[in-house]
N, C-alpha and C. Protein backbone atom coordinates (compact mmCIF):
# COMPACT_ATOMS: atom_id res chain seq x y z
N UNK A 1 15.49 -28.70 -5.25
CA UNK A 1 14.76 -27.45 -5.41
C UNK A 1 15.52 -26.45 -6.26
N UNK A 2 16.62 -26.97 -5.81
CA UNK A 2 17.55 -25.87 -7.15
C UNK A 2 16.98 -25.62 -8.53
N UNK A 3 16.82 -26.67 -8.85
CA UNK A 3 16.59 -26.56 -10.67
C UNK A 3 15.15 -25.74 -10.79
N UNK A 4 14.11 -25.33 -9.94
CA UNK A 4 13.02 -24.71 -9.99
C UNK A 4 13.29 -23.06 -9.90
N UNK A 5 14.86 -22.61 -9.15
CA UNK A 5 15.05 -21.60 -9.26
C UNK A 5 14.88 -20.70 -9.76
N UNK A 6 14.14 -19.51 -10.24
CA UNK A 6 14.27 -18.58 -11.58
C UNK A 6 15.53 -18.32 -11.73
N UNK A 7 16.61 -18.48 -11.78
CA UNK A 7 17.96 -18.18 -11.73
C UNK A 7 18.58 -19.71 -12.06
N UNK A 8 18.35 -20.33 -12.36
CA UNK A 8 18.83 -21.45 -12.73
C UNK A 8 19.26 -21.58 -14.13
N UNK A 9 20.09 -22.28 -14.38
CA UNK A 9 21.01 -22.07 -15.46
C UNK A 9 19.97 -22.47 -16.73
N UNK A 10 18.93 -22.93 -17.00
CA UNK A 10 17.85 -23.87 -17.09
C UNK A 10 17.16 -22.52 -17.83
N UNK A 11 16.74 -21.71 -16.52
CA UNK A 11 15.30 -20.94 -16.83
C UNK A 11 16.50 -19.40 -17.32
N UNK A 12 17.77 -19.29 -17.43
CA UNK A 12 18.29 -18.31 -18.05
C UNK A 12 18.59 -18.39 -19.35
N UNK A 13 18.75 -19.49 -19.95
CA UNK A 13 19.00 -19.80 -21.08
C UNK A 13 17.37 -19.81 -22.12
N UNK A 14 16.52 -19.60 -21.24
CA UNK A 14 15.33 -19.92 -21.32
C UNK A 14 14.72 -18.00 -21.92
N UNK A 15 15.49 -17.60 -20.80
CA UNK A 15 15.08 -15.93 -20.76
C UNK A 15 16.00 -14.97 -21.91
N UNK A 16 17.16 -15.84 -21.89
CA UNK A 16 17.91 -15.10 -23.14
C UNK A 16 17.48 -15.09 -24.52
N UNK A 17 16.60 -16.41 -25.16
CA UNK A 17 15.70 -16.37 -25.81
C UNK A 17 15.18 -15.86 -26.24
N UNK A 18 14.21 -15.05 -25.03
CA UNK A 18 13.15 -14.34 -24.65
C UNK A 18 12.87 -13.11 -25.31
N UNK A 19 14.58 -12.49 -24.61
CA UNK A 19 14.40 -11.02 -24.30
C UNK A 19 14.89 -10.96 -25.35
N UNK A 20 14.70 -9.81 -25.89
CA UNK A 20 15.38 -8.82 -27.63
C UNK A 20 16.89 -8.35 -26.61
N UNK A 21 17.44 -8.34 -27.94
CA UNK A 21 18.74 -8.07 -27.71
C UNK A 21 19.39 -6.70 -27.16
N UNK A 22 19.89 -6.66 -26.10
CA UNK A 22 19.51 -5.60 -25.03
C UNK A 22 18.73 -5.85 -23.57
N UNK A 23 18.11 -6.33 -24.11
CA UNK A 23 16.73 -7.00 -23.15
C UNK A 23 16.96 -7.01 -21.84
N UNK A 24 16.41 -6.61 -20.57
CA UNK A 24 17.36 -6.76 -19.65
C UNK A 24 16.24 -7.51 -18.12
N UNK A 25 16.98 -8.13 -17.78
CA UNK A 25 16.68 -8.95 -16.09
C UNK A 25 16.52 -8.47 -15.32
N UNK A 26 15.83 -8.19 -13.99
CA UNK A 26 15.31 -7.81 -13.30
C UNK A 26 15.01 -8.27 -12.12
N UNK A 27 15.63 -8.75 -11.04
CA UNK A 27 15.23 -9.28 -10.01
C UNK A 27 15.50 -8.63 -8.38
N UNK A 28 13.87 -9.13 -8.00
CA UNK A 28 13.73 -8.38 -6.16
C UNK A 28 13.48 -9.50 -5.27
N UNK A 29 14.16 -9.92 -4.58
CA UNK A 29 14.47 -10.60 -3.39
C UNK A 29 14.70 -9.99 -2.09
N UNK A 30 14.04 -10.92 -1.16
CA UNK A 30 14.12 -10.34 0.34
C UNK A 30 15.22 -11.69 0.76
N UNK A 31 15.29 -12.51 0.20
CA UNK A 31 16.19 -13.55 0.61
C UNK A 31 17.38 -13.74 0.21
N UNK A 32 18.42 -13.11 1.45
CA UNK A 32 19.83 -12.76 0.96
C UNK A 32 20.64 -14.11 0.31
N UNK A 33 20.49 -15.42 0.93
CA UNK A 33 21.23 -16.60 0.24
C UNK A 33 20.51 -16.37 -1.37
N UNK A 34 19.24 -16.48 -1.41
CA UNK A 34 19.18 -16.62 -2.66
C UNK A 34 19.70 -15.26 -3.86
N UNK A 35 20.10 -14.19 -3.62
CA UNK A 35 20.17 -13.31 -4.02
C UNK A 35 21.89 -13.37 -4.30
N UNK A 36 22.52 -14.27 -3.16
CA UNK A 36 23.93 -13.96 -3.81
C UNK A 36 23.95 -15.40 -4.94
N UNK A 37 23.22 -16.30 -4.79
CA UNK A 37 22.76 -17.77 -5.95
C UNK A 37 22.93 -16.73 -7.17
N UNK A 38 21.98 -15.73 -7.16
CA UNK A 38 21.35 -15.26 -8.60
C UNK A 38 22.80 -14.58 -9.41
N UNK A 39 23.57 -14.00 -8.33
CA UNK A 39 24.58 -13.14 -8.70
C UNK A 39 25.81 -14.34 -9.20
N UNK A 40 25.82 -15.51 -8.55
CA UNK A 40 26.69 -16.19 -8.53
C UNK A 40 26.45 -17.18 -9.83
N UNK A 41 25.01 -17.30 -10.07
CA UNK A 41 24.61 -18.19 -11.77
C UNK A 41 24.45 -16.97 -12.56
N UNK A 42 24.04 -15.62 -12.84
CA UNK A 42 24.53 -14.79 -13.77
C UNK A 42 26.19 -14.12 -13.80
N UNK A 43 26.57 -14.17 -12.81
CA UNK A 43 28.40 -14.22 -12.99
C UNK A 43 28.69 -14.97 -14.10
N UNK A 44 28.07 -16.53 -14.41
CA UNK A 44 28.70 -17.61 -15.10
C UNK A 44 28.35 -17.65 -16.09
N UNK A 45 27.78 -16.19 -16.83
CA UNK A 45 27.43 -16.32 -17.94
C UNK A 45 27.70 -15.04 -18.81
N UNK A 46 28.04 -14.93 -20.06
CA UNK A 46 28.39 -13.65 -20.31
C UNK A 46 26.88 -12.61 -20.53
N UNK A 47 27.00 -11.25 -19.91
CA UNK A 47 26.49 -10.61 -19.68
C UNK A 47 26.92 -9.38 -18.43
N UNK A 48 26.18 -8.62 -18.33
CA UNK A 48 26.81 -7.41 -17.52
C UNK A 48 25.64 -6.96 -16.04
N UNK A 49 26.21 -6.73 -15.57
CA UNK A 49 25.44 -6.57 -14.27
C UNK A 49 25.47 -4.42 -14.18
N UNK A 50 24.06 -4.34 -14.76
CA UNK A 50 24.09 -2.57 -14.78
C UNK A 50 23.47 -2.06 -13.33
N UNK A 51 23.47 -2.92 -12.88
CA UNK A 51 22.80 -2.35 -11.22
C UNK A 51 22.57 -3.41 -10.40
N UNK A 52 22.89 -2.94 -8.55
CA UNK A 52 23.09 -4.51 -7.63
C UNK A 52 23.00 -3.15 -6.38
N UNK A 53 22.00 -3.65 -6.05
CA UNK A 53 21.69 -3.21 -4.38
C UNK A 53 21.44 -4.50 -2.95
N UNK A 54 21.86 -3.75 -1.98
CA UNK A 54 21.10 -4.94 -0.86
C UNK A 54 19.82 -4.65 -0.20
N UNK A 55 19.68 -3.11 -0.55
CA UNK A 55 18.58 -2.62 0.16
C UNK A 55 17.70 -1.52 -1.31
N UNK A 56 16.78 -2.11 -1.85
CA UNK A 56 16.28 -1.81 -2.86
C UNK A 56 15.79 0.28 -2.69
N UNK A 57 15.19 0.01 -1.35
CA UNK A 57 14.60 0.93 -1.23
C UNK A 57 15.37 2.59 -0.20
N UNK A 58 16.40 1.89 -0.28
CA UNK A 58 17.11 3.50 0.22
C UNK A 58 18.58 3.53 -0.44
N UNK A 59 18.64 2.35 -1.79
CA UNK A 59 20.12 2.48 -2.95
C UNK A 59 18.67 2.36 -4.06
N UNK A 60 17.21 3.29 -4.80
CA UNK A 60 17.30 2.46 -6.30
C UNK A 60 17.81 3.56 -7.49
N UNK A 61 17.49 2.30 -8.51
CA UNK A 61 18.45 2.45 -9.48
C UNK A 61 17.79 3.73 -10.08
N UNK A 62 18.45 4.85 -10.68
CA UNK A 62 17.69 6.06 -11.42
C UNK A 62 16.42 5.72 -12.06
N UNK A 63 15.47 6.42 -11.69
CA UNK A 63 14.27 6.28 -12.57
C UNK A 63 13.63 5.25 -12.55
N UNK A 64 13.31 4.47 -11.39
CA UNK A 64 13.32 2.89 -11.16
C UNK A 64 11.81 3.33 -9.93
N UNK A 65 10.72 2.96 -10.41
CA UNK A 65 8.99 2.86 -10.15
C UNK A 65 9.25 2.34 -8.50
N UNK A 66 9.50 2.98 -7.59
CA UNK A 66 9.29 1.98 -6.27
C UNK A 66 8.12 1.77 -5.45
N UNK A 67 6.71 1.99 -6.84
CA UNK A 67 5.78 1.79 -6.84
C UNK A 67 5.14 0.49 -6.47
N UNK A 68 6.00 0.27 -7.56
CA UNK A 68 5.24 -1.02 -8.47
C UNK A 68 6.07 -2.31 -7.41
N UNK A 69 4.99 -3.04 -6.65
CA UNK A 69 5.85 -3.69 -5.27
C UNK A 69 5.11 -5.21 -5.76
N UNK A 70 5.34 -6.25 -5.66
CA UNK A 70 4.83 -7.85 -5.80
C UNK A 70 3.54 -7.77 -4.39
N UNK A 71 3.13 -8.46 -3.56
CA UNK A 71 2.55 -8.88 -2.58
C UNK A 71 3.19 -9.30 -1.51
N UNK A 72 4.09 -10.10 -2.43
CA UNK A 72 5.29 -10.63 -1.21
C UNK A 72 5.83 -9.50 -0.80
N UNK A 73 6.27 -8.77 -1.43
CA UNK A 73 7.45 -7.47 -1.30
C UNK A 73 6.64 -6.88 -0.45
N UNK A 74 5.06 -6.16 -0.09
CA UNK A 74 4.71 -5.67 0.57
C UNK A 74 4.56 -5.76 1.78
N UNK A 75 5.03 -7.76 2.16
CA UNK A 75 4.71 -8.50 3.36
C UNK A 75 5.87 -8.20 4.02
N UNK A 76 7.08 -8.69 3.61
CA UNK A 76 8.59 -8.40 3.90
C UNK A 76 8.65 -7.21 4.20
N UNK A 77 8.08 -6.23 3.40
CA UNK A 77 8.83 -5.14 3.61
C UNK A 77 8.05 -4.59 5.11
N UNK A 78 6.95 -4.89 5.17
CA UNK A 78 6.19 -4.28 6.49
C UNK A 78 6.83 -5.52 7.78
N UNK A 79 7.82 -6.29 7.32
CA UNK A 79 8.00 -6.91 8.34
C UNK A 79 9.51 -6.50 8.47
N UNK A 80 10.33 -5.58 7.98
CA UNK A 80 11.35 -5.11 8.22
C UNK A 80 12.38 -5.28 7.05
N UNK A 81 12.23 -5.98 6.47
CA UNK A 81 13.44 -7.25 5.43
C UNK A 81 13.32 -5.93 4.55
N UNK A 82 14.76 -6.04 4.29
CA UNK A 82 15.32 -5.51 3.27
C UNK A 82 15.05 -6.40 1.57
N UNK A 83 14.73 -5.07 0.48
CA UNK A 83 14.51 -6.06 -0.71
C UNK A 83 15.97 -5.78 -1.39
N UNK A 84 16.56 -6.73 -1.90
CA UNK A 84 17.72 -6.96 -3.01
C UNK A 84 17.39 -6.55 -4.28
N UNK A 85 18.06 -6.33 -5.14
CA UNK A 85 17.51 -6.02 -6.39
C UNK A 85 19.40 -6.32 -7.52
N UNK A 86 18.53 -6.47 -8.04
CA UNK A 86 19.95 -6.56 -9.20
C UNK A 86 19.10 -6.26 -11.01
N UNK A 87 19.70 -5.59 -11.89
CA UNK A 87 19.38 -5.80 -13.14
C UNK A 87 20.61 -6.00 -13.62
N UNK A 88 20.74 -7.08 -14.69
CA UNK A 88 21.26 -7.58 -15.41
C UNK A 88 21.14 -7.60 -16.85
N UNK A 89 22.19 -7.39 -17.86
CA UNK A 89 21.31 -7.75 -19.16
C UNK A 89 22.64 -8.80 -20.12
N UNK A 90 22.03 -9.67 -20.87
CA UNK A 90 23.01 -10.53 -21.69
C UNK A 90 23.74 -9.89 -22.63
N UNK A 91 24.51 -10.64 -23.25
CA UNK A 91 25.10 -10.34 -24.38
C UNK A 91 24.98 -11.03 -25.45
């Protein structure tokens, strides 16, 4: 199941591509193993980590929509779970 990860070494090399130079990553997780995965496969790559919370919604990042929520995020969050968040951007 690893290799399906969005964080997989696979689908980052995939996203660096992607994004214009600057470009930056974005990820919200309620699932703490997978959240230190994400930190631990963008560690291994050059790029910079401009923001890393455990609790999205009482650390976010300046000027950051805590509007704009997934479905999942709305389920978790009414069930207590803390959301993770990290942005990242390459080099």
């Amino acid at each position: 199941r690893e290799k399906r990860r969005l964080v997989h070494p696979m689908f980052l090399s995939v996203y660096q591509k992607l994004l214009k130079t600057g470009g930056m990553l974005h990820l919200k997780t309620d699932d703490t193993p997978f959240f230190e995965y994400a930190k631990e496969m963008l560690g291994n790559i050059q790029g910079d980590f401009l923001f890393e919370t455990d609790n999205l919604y009482t650390n976010p990042p300046p000027g950051f929509d805590l509007e704009i929520q997934t479905t999942y995020e709305k389920i978790f969050r009414s069930k207590g779970k803390n959301i993770s968040f990290l942005s990242f951007r390459f080099r």
